[in-house]
Protein backbone atom coordinates (compact mmCIF):
# COMPACT_ATOMS: atom_id res chain seq x y z
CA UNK A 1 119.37 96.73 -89.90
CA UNK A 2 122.72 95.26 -90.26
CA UNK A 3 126.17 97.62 -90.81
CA UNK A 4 128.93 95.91 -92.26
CA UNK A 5 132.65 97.68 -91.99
CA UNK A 6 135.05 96.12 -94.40
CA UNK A 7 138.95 96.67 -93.19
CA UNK A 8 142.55 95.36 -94.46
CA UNK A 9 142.78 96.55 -97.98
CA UNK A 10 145.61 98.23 -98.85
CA UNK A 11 148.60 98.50 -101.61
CA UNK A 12 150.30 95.60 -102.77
CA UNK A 13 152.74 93.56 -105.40
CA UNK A 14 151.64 91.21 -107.78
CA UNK A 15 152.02 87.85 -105.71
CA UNK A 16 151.07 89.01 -102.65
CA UNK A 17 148.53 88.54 -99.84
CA UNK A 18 146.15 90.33 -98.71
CA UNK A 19 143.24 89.57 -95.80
CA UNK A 20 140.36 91.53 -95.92
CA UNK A 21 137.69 91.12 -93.26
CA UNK A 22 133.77 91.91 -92.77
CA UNK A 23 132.58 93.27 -89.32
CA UNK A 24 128.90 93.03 -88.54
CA UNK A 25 126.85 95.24 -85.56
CA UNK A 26 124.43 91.88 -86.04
CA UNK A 27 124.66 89.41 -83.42
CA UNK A 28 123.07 86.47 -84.88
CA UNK A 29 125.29 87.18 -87.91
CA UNK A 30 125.20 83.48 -88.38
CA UNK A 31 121.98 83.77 -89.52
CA UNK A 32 123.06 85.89 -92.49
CA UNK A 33 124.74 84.20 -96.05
CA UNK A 34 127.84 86.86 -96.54
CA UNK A 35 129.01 87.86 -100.48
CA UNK A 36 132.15 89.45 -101.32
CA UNK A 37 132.19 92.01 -104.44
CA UNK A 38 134.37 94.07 -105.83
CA UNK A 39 134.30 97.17 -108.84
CA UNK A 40 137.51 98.41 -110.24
CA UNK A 41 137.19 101.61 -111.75
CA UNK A 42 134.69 101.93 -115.09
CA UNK A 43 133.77 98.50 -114.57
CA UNK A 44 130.29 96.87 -113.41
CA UNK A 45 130.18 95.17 -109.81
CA UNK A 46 131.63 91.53 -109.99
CA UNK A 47 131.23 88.66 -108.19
CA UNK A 48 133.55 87.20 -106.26
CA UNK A 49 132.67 85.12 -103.56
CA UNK A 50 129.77 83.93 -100.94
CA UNK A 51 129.86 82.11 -98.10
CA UNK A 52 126.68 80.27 -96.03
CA UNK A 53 125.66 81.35 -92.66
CA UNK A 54 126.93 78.15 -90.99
CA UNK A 55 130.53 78.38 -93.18
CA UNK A 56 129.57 75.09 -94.39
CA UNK A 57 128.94 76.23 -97.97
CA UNK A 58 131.11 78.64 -100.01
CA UNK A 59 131.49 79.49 -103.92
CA UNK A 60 133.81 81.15 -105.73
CA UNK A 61 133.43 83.36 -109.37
CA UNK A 62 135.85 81.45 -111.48
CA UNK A 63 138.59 84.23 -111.75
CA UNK A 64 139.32 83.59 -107.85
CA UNK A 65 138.72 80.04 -107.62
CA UNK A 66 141.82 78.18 -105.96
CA UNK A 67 143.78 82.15 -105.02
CA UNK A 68 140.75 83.06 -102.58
CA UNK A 69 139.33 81.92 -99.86
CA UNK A 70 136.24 83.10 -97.73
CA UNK A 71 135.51 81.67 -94.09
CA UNK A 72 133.42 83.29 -91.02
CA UNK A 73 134.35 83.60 -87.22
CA UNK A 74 131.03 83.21 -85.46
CA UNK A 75 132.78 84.70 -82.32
CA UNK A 76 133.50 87.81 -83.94
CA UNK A 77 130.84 88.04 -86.58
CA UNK A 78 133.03 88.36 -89.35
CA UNK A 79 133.86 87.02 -92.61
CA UNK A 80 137.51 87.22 -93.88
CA UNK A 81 138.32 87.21 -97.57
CA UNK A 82 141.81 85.67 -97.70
CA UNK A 83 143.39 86.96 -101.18
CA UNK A 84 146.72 84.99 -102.22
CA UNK A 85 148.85 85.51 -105.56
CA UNK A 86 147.29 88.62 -105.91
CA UNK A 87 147.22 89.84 -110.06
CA UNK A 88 147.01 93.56 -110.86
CA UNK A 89 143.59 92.71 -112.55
CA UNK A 90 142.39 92.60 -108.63
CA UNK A 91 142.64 95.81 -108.11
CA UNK A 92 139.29 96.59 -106.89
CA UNK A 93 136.91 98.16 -104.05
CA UNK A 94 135.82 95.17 -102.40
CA UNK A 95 132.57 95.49 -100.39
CA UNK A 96 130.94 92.71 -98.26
CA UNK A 97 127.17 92.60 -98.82
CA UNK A 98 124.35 90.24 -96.46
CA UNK A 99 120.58 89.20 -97.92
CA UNK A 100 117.97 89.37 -95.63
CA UNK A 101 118.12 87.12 -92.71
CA UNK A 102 117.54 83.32 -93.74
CA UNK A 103 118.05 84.29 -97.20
CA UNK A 104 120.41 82.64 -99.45
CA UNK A 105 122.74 84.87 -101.37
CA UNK A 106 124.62 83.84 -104.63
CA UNK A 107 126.72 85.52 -106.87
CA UNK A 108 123.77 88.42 -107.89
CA UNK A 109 124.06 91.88 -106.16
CA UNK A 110 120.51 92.31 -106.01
CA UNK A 111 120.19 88.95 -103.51
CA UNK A 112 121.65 91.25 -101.15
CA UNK A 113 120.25 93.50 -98.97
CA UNK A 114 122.60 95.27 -96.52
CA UNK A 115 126.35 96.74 -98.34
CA UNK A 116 129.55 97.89 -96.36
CA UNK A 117 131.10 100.72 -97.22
CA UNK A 118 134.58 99.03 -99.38
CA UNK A 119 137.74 98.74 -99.22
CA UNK A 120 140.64 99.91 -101.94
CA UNK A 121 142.83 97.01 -102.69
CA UNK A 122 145.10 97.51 -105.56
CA UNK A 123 147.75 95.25 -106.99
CA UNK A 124 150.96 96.79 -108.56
CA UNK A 125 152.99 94.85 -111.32
């Protein structure tokens, strides 16, 4: 079973950063592909980014492409979801998400198996 604790949302201005980051109790995290989602309120889960267990591979949904990035730290088994020019249209929970060990996992929700529990991030204008 792997827990995953997402930390470092917050409140921001349009044009800002924010860094949010994915803790794992999994030791061989490496082994795991990593997803970042988010839902803002009365709106279905959406994509937003995934990242390969090695950190060689990452994609992006299109509305982040080029304003987020998504890398791991193997030492620390976590994945950070760096979030620049920040829009009020991000305002989200974000939740990291892992598939099953080995497993690749895209931009689907139901590739993944284990969810953290979110984090608000919300964008004023």
């Amino acid at each position: 079973q792997v827990q995953l604790v997402e930390s470092g949302g917050g409140l921001v201005q349009a044009g800002d950063s924010l860094r949010l980051s994915c803790a794992a109790s999994e030791r061989n995290f490496g082994n795991y592909y990593v997803g970042w989602f988010r839902q803002a309120p009365g709106k279905e889960r959406e994509f937003v980014a995934t990242i390969s267990g090695s950190g060689g591979s990452t994609y992006y949904a299109d509305s982040v492409k080029g304003r987020f990035t998504v890398s791991r730290d193997h030492a620390k088994n976590t994945v950070y979801l760096q979030m620049n020019s920040l829009k009020p249209d991000d305002t989200a929970v974000y939740s990291c998400a892992a598939p099953k060990r080995f497993r690749v996992g895209g931009s689907r929700g139901d590739e993944y198996t284990y969810w953290g529990q979110g984090t608000q991030v919300t964008v004023s204008s």
